[in-house]
Protein backbone atom coordinates (compact mmCIF):
# COMPACT_ATOMS: atom_id res chain seq x y z
CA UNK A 1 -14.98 15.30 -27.21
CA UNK A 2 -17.41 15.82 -24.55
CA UNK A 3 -15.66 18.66 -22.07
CA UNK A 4 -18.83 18.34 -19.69
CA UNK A 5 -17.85 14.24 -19.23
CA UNK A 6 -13.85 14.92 -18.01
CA UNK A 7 -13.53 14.92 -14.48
CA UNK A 8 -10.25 14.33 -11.95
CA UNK A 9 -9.65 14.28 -8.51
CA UNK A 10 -6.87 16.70 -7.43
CA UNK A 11 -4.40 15.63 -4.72
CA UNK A 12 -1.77 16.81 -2.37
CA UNK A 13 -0.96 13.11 -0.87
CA UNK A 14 3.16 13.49 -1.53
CA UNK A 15 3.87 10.75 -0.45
CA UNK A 16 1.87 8.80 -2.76
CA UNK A 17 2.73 11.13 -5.71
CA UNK A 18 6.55 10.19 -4.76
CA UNK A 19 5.48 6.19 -5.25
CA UNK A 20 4.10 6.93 -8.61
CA UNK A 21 7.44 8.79 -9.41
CA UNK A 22 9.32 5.53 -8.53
CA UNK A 23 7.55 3.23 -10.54
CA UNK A 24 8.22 5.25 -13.77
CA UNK A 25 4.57 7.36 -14.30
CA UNK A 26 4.67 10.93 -15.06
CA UNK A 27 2.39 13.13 -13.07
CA UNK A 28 0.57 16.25 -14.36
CA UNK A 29 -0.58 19.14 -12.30
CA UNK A 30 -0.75 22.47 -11.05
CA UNK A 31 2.09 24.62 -9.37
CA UNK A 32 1.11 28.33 -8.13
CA UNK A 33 3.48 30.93 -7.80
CA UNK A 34 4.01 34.15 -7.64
CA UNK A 35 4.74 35.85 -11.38
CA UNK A 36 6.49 38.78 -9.55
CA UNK A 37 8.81 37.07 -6.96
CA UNK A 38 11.99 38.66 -8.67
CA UNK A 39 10.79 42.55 -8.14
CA UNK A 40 10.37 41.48 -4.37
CA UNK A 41 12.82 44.09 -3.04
CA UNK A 42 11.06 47.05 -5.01
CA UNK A 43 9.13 49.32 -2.67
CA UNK A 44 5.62 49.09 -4.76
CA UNK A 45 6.12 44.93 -4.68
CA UNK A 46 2.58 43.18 -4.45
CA UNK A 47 2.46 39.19 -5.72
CA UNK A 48 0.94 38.27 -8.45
CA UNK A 49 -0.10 34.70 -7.98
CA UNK A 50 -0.76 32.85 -10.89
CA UNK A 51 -1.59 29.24 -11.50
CA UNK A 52 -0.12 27.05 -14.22
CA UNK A 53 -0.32 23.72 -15.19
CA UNK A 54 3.43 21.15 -15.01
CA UNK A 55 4.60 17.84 -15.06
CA UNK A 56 6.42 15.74 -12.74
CA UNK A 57 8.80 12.87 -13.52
CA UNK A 58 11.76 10.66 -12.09
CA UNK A 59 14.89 11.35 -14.30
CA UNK A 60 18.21 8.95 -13.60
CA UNK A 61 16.49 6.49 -11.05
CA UNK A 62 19.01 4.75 -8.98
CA UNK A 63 21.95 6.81 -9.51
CA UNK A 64 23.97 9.68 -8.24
CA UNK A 65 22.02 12.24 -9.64
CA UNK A 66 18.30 11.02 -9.01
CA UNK A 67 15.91 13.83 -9.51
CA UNK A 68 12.25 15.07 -9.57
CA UNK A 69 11.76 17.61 -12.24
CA UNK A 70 9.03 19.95 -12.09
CA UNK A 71 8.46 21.90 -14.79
CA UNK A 72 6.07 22.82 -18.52
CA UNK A 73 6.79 23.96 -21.76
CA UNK A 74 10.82 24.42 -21.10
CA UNK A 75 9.98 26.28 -17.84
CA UNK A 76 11.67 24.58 -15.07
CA UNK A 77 9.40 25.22 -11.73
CA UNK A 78 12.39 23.04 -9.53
CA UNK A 79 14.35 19.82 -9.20
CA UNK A 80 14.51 17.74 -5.94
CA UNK A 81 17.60 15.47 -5.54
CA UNK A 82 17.50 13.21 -3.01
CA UNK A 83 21.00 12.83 -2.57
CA UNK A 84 21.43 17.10 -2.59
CA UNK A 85 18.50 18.58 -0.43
CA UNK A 86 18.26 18.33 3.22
CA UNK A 87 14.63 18.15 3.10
CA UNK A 88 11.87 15.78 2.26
CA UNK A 89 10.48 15.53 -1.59
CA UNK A 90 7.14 15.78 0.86
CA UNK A 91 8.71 19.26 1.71
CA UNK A 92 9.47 20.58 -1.35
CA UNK A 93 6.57 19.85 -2.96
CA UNK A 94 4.55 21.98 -0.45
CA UNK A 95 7.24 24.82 -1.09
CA UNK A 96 6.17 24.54 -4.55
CA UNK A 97 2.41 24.31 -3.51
CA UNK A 98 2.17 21.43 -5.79
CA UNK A 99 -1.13 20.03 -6.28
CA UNK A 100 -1.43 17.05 -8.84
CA UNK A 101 -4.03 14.97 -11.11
CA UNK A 102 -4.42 11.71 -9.24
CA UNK A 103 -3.41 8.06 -11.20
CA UNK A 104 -6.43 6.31 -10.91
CA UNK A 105 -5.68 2.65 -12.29
């Protein structure tokens, strides 16, 4: 395979990633975070952001416990449930500084 001929558009338009969710695609992309976050109350704390790359999907569409997984290789990066958070899906995928491979069809 040629490496030099793949090429993708990267996106942070939620609101469309959220309408690809609903009509059953998974999404792939990258979440950043910081690798430290638990030693945060330690005097010599400094973040250590790292990149990796995750899927999104829609698990139990329509019912009581709806929800957007993020997450790669058994790590779980966060769920939003509709019917549980406060906030937006828009929302939480900015907490997560979610930034995913755009569906071109």
């Amino acid at each position: 395979m040629d490496k030099e001929n793949i090429s993708y558009k990267t996106s942070r338009d939620y609101k469309h990633l959220k309408d690809l969710l609903d009509s059953g695609k998974t999404v792939v992309g990258f979440i950043t975070y910081d690798i430290d976050r638990y030693y945060k109350g330690e005097k010599d704390y400094k973040p250590l952001m790292v990149t990796d790359v995750c899927y999104v999907m829609l698990f139990s569409k329509g019912t009581e416990y709806e929800r957007y997984s993020f997450g790669a290789r058994g790590v779980g990066y966060g769920d939003y449930e509709p019917n549980y958070h406060k906030f937006s899906f828009e929302k939480f995928c900015e907490k997560l500084d979610f930034e995913y491979i755009d569906i071109v069809e």
